[in-house]
C-alpha atoms as a PDB file:
ATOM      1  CA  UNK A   1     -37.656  17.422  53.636  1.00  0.00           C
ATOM      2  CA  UNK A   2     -37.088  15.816  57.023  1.00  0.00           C
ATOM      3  CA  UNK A   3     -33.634  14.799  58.041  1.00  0.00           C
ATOM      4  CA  UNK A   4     -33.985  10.870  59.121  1.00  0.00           C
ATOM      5  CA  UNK A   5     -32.114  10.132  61.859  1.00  0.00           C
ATOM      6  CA  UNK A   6     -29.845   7.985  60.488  1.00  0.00           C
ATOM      7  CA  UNK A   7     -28.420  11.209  58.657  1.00  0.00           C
ATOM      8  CA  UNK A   8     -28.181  12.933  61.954  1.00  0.00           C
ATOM      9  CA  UNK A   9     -26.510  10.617  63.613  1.00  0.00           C
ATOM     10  CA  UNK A  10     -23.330  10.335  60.887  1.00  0.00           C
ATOM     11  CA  UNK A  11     -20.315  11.987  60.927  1.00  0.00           C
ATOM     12  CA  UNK A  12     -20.051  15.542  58.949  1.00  0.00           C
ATOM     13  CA  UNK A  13     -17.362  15.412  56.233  1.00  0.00           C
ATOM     14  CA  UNK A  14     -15.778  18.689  53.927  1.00  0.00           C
ATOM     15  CA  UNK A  15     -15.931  18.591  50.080  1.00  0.00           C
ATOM     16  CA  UNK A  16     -13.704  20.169  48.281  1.00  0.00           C
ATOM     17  CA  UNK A  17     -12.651  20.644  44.593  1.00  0.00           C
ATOM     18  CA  UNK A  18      -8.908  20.946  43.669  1.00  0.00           C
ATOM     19  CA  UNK A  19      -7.813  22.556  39.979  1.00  0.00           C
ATOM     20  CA  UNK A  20      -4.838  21.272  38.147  1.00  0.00           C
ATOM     21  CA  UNK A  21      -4.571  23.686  35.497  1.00  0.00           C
ATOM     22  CA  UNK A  22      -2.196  23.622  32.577  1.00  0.00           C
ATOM     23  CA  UNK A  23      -1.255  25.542  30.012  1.00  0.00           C
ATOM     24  CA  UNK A  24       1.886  25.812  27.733  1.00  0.00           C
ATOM     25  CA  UNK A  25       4.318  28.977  26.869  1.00  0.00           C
ATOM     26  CA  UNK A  26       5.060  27.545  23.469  1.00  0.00           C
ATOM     27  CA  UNK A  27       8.011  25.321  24.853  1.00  0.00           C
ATOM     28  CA  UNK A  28       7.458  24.121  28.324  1.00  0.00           C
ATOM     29  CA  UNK A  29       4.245  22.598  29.653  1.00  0.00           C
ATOM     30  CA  UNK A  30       3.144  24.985  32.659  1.00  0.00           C
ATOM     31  CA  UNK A  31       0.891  25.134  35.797  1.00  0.00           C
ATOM     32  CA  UNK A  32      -1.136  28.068  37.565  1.00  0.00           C
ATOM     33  CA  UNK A  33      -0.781  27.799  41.300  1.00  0.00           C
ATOM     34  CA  UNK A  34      -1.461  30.344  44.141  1.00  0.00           C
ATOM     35  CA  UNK A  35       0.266  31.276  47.017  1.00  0.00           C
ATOM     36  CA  UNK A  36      -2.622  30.282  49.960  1.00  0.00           C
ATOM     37  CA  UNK A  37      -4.104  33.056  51.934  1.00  0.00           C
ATOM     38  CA  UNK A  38      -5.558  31.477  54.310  1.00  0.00           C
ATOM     39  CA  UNK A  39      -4.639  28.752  57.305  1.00  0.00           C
ATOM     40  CA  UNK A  40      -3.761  26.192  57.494  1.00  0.00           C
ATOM     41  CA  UNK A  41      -0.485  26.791  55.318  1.00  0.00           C
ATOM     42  CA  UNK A  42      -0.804  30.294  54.931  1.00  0.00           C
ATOM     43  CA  UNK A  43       1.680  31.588  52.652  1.00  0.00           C
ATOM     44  CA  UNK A  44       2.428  28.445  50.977  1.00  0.00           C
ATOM     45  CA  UNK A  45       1.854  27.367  47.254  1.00  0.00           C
ATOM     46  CA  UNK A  46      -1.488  25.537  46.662  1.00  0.00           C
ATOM     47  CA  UNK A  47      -3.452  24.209  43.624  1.00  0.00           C
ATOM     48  CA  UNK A  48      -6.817  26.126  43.049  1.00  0.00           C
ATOM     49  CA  UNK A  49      -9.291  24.630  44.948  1.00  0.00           C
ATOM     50  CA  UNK A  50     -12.189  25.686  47.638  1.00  0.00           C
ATOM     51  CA  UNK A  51     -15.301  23.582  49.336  1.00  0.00           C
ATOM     52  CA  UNK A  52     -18.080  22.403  47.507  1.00  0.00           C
ATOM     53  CA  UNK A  53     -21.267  24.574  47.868  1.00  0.00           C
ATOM     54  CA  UNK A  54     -24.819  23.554  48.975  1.00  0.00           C
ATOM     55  CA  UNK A  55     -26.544  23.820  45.862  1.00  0.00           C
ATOM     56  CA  UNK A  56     -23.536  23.629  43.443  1.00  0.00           C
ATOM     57  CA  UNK A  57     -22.605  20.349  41.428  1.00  0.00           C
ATOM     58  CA  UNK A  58     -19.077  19.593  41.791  1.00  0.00           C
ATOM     59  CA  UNK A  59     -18.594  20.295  38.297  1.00  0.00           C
ATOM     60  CA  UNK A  60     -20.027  23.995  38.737  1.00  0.00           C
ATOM     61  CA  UNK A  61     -17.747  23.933  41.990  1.00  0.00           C
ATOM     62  CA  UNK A  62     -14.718  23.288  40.317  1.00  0.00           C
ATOM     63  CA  UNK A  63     -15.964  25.672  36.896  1.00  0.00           C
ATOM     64  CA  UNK A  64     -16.365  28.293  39.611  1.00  0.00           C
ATOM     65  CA  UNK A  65     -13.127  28.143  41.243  1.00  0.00           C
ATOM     66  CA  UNK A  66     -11.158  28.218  37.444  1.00  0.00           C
ATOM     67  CA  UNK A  67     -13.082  31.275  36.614  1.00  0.00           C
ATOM     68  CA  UNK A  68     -12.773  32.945  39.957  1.00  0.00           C
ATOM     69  CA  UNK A  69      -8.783  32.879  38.992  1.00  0.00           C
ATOM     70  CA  UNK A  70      -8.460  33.213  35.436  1.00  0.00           C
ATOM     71  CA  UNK A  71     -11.869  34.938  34.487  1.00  0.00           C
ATOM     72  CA  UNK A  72     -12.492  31.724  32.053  1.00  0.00           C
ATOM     73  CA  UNK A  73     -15.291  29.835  31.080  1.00  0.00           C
ATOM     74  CA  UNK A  74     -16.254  26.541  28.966  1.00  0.00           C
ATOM     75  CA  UNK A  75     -12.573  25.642  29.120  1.00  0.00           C
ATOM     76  CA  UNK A  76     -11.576  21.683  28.824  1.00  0.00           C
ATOM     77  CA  UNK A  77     -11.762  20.593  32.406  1.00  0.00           C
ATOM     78  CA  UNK A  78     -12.099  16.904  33.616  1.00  0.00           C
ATOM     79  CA  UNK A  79     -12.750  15.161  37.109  1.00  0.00           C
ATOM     80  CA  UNK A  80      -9.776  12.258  37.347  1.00  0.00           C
ATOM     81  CA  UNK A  81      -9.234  11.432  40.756  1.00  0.00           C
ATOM     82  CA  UNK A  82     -10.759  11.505  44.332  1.00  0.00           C
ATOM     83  CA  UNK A  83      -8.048  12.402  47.312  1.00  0.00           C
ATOM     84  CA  UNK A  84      -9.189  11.374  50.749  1.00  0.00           C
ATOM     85  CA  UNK A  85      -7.031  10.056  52.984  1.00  0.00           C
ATOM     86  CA  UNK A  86      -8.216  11.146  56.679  1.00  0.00           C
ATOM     87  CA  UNK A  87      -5.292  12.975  57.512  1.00  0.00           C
ATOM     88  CA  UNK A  88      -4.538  14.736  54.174  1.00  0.00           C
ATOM     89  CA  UNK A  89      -5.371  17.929  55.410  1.00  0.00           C
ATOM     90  CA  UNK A  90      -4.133  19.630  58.621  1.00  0.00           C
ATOM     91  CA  UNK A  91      -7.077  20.894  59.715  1.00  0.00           C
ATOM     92  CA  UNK A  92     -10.602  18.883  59.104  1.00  0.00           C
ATOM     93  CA  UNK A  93     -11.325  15.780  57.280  1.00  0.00           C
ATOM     94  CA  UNK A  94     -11.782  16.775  53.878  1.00  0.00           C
ATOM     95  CA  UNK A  95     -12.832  14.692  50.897  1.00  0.00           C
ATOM     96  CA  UNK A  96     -11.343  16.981  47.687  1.00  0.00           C
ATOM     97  CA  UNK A  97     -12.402  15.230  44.048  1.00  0.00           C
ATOM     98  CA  UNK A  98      -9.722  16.609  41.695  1.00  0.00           C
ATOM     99  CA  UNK A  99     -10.100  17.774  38.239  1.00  0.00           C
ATOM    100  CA  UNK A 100      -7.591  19.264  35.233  1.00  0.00           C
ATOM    101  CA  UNK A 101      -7.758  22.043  33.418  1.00  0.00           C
ATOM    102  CA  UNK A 102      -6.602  22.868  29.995  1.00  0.00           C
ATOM    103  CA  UNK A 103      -6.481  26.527  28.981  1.00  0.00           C
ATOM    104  CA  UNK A 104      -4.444  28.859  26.833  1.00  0.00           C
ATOM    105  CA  UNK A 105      -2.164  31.019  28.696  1.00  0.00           C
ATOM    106  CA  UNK A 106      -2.534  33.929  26.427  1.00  0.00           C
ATOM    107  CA  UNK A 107      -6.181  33.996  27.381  1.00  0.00           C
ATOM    108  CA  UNK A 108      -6.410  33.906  30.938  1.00  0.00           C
ATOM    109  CA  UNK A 109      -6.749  37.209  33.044  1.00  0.00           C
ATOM    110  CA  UNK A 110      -3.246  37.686  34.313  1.00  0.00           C
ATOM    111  CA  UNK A 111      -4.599  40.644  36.679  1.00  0.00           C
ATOM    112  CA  UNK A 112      -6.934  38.712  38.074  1.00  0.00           C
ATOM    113  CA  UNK A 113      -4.601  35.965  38.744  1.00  0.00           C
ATOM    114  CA  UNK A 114      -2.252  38.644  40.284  1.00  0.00           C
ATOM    115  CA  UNK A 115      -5.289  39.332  42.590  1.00  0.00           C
ATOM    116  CA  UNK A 116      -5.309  35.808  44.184  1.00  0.00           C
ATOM    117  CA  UNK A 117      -1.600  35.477  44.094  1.00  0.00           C
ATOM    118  CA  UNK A 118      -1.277  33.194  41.118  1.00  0.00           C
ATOM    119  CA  UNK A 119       2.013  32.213  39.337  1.00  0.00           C
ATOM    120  CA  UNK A 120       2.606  30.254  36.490  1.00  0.00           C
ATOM    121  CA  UNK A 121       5.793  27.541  37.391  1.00  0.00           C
ATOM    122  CA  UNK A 122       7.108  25.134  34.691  1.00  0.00           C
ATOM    123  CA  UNK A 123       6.716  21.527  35.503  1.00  0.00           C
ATOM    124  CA  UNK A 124      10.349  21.704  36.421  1.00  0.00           C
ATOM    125  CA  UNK A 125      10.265  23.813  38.314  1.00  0.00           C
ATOM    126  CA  UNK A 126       7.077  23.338  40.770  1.00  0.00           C
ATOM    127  CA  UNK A 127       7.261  24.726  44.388  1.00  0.00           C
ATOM    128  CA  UNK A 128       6.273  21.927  47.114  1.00  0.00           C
ATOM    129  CA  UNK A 129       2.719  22.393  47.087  1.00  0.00           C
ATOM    130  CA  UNK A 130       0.575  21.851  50.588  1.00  0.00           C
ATOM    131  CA  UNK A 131      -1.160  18.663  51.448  1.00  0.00           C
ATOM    132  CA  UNK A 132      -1.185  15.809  48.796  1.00  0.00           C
ATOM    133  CA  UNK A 133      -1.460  17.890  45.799  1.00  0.00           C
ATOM    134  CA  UNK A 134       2.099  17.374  44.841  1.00  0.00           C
ATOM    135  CA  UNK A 135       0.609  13.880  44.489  1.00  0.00           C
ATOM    136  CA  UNK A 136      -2.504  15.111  42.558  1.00  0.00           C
ATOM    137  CA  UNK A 137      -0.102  17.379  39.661  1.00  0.00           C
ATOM    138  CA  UNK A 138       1.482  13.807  39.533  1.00  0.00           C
ATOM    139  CA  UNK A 139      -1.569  11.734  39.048  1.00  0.00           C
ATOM    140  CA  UNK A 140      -2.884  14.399  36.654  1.00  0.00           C
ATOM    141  CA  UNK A 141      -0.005  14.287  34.174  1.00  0.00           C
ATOM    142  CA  UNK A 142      -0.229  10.144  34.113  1.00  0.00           C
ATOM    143  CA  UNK A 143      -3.934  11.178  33.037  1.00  0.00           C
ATOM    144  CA  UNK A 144      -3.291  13.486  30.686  1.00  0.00           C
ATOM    145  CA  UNK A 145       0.030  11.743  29.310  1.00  0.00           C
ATOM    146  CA  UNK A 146      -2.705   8.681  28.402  1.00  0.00           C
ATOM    147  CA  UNK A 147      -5.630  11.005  27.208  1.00  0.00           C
ATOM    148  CA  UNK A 148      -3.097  13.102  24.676  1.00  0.00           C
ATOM    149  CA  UNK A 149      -2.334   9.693  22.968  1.00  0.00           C
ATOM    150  CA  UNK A 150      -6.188   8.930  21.940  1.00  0.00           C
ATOM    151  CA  UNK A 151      -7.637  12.276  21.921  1.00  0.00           C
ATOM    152  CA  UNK A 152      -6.579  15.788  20.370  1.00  0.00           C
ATOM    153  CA  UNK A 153      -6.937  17.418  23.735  1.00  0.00           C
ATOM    154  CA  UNK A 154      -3.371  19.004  23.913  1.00  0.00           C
ATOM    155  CA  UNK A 155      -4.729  21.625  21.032  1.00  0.00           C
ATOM    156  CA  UNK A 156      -6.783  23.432  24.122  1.00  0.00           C
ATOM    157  CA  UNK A 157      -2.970  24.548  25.588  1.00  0.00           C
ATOM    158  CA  UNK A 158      -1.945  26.023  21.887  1.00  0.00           C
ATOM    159  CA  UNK A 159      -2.693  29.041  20.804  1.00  0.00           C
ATOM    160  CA  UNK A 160      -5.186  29.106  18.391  1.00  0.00           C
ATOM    161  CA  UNK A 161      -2.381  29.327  15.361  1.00  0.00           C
ATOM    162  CA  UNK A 162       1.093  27.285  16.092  1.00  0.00           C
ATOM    163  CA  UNK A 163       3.752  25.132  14.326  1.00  0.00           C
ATOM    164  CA  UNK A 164       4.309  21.485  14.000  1.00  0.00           C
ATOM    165  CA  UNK A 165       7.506  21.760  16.319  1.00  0.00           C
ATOM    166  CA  UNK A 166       5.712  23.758  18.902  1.00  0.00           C
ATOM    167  CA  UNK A 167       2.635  20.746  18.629  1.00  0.00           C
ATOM    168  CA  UNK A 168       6.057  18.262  19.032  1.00  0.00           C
ATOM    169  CA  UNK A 169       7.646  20.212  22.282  1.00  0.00           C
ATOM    170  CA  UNK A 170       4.207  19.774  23.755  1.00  0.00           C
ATOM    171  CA  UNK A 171       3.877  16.560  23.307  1.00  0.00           C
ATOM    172  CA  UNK A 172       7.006  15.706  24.681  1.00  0.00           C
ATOM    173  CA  UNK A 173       6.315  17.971  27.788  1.00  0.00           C
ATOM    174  CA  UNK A 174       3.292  16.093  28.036  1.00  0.00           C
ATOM    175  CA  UNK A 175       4.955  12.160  27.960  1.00  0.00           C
ATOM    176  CA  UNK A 176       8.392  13.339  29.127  1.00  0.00           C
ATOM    177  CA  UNK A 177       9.327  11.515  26.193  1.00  0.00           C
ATOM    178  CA  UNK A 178      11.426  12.701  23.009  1.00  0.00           C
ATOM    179  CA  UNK A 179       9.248  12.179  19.526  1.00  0.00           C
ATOM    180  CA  UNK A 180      11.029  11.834  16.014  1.00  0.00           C
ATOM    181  CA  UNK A 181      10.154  15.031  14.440  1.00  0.00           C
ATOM    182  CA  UNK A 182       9.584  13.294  10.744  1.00  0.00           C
ATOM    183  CA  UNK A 183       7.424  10.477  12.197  1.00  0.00           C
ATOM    184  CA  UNK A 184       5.132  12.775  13.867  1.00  0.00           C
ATOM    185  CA  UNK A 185       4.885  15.474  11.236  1.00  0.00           C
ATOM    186  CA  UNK A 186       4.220  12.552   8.996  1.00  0.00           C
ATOM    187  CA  UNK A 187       1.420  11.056  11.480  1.00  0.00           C
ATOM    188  CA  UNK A 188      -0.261  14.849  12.247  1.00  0.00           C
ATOM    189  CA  UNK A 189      -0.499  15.019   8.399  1.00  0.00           C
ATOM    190  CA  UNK A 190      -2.038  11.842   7.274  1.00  0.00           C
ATOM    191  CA  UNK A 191      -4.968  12.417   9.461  1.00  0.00           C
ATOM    192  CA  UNK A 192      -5.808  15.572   7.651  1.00  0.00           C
ATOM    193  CA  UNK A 193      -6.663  17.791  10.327  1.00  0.00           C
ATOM    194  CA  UNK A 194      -4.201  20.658  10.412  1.00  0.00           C
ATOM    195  CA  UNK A 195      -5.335  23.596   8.028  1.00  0.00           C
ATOM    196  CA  UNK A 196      -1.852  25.460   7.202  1.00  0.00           C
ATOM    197  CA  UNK A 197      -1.497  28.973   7.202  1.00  0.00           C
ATOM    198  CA  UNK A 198       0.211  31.249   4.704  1.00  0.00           C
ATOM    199  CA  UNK A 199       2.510  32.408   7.710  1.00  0.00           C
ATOM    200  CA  UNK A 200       5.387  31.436   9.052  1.00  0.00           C
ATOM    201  CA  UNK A 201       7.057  31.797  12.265  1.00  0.00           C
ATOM    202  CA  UNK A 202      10.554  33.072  11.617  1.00  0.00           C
ATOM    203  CA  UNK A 203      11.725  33.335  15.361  1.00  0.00           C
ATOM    204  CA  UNK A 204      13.627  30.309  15.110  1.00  0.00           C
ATOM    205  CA  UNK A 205      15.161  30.566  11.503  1.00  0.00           C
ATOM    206  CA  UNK A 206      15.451  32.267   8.454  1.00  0.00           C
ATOM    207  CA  UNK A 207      13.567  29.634   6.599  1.00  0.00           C
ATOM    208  CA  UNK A 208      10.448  29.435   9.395  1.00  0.00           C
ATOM    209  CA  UNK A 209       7.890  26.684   9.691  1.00  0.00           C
ATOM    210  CA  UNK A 210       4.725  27.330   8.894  1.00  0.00           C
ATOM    211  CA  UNK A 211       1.440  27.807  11.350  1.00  0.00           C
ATOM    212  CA  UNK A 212      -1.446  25.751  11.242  1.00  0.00           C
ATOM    213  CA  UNK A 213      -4.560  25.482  12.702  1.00  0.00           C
ATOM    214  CA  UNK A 214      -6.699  22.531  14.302  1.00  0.00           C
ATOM    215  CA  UNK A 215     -10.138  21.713  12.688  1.00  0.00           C
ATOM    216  CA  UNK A 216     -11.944  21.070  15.233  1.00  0.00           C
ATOM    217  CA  UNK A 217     -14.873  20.175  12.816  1.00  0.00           C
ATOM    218  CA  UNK A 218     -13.097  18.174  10.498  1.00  0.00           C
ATOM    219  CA  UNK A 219     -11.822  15.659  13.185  1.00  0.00           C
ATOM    220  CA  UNK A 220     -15.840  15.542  14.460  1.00  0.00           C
ATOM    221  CA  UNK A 221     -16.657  14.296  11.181  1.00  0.00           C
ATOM    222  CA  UNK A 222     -13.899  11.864  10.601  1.00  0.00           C
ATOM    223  CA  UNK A 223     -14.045  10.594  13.849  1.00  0.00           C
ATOM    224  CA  UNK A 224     -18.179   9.665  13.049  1.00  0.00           C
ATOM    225  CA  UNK A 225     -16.063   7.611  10.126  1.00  0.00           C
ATOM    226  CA  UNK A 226     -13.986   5.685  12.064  1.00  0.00           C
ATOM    227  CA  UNK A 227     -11.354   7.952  12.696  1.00  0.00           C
ATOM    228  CA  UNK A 228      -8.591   6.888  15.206  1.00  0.00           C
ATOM    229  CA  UNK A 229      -6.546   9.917  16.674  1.00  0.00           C
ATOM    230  CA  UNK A 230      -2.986   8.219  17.875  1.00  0.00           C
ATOM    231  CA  UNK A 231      -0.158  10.442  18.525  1.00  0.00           C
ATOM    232  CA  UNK A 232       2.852   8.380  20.500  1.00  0.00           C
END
């Protein structure tokens, strides 16, 4: 296809994808960052990211760069924000549209993280990261403090078996806000979703709590019905 010249004549602009991906250690919410290898800001701690390319989506973009670090795929990953201020990076005006990631930590490819200089740093804890994506972990958490709430999207960070209070600490990770632990057992229960387990985790007491599991297919149904998820 011919290039009119009105697309000749405008300025060229750099797209980029940025990765804010979370996961949890059973007690602190976490994120995966990577030391940058390249200039500008060699050396320093970065998000994932890397530019757009010419026949790639931005959602295959951004799947690419998560799997390229943690050798994951189909993982819960969402675009929230678009970052482009014309100075935000050093070196070229760059456009980045940024997404989050949920994933369990016990699943992703340590070695391969090792590979790209990845690190897992609690919340905390976070190094200053390059450019303006301080501002994007920031941004991200508001998002996912909201989406939490109204959705059961914090079961992606849990391993696939877990207790109630581990499901509480996230939560409260998540909103930076403490829950009562009776109110939100109570709530978790009532919408029937939680299959428990005949095992207990006894690293915490001699009495344990029990695991459970999420039903994915149970809250599908129930939500056809009507069903309102609301965790607060």
């Amino acid at each position: 296809m011919k290039m009119s010249n009105h697309y000749k004549n405008t300025e060229k602009h750099h797209v980029a994808v940025d990765n804010i991906i979370f996961g949890f250690d059973g007690n602190r919410l976490m994120l995966l960052v990577v030391k940058r290898q390249i200039e500008p800001c060699k050396g320093e701690w970065s998000l994932m990211g890397g530019f757009v390319g010419k026949n790639e989506s931005l959602d295959e973009a951004a799947a690419r760069v998560v799997k390229i670090t943690t050798g994951l795929e189909d993982v819960f990953m969402e675009q929230f924000f678009t970052y482009g201020e014309v100075d935000r990076d050093t070196e070229a005006r760059t456009i980045s549209v940024a997404y989050y990631t949920l994933i369990r930590v016990e699943h992703h490819d340590h070695a391969l993280g090792q590979q790209h200089g990845a690190r897992w740093f609690p919340l905390e804890n976070l190094p200053h990261l390059i450019f303006d994506h301080n501002q994007m972990v920031k941004d991200a958490l508001q998002v996912l403090a909201v989406k939490t709430r109204n959705q059961p999207v914090g079961f992606e960070l849990l391993p696939e078996k877990f207790t109630i209070p581990q499901l509480r600490a996230l939560y409260e990770a998540i909103t930076g806000k403490p829950l009562d632990p009776g109110n939100f057992s109570k709530k978790l229960h009532n919408m029937k979703l939680l299959t428990r387990l005949d095992e207990k985790d006894k690293s915490q007491s001699k009495k344990g709590a029990f695991y459970y599991r999420f039903d994915k297919i149970r809250y599908e149904e129930l939500q056809k019905e009507g069903l309102l998820f609301e965790l607060k």
